[in-house]
Protein backbone atom coordinates (compact mmCIF):
# COMPACT_ATOMS: atom_id res chain seq x y z
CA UNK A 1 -36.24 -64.64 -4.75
CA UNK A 2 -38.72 -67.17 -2.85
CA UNK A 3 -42.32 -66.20 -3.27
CA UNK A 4 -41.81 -65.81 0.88
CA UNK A 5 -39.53 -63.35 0.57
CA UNK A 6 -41.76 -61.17 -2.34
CA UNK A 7 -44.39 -61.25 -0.20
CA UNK A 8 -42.32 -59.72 2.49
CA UNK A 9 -40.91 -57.20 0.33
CA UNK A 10 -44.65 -55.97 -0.87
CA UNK A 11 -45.50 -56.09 2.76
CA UNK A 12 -42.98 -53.22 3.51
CA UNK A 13 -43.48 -51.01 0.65
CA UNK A 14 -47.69 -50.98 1.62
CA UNK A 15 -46.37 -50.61 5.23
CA UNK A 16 -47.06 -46.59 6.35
CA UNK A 17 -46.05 -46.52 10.05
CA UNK A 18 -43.23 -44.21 8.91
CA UNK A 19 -44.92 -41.72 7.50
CA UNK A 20 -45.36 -40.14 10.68
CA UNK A 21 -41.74 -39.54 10.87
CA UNK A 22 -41.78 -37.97 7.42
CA UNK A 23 -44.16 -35.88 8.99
CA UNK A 24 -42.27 -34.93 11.88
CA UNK A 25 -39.48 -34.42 10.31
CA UNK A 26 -41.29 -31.88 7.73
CA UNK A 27 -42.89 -29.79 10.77
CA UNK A 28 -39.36 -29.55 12.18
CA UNK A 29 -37.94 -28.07 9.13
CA UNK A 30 -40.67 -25.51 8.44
CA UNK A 31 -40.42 -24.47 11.76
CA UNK A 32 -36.50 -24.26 11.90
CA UNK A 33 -36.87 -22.41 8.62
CA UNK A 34 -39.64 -19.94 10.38
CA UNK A 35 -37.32 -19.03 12.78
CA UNK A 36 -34.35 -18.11 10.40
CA UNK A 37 -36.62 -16.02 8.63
CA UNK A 38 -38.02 -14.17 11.86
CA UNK A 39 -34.71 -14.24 13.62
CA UNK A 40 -34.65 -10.73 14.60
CA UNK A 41 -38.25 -10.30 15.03
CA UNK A 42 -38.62 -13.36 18.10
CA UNK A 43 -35.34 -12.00 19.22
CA UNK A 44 -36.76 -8.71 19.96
CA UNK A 45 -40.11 -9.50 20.90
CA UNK A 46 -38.13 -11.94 23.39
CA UNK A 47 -35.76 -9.59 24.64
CA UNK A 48 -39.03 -6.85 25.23
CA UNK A 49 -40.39 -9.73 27.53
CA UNK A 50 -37.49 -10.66 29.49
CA UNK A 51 -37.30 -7.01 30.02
CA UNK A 52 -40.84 -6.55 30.83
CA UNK A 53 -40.21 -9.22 33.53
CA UNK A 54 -37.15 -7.55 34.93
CA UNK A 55 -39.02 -4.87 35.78
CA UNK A 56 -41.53 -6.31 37.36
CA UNK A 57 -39.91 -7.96 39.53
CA UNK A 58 -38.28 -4.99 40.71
CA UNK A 59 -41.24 -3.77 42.10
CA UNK A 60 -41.91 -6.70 44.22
C-alpha cells in the first residue's frame, strides 16, 4: 500500500458520520419490536378510538 492510500484508510475508520444511521437504524428496531410486543394492546386502544370517533360524528 502507498503511504497515500494508509492515510486514506485511517481517515475512514476515525470517520463517524455513520453512526447516525446506526442510530437510526437501532430506534427503528426497538420500536418495531415495541409494537410486536404490544400488538394487541395499540390494536385495541386504536380500535376504542376509531370507535370513539364514529360516534361522534354521528351526532353532528
Amino acid at each position: 500500500m502507498k503511504a497515500q492510500e494508509l492515510k486514506g484508510w485511517k481517515h475512514f475508520w476515525r470517520e463517524e458520520d455513520g453512526m447516525g444511521t446506526v442510530e437510526i437504524i437501532l430506534i427503528i428496531v426497538v420500536l418495531v419490536g415495541l409494537v410486536l410486543i404490544f400488538k394487541e394492546e395499540i390494536t385495541k386502544i386504536v380500535n376504542s378510538i376509531f370507535t370513539k370517533i364514529t360516534n361522534q360524528t354521528n351526532r353532528v
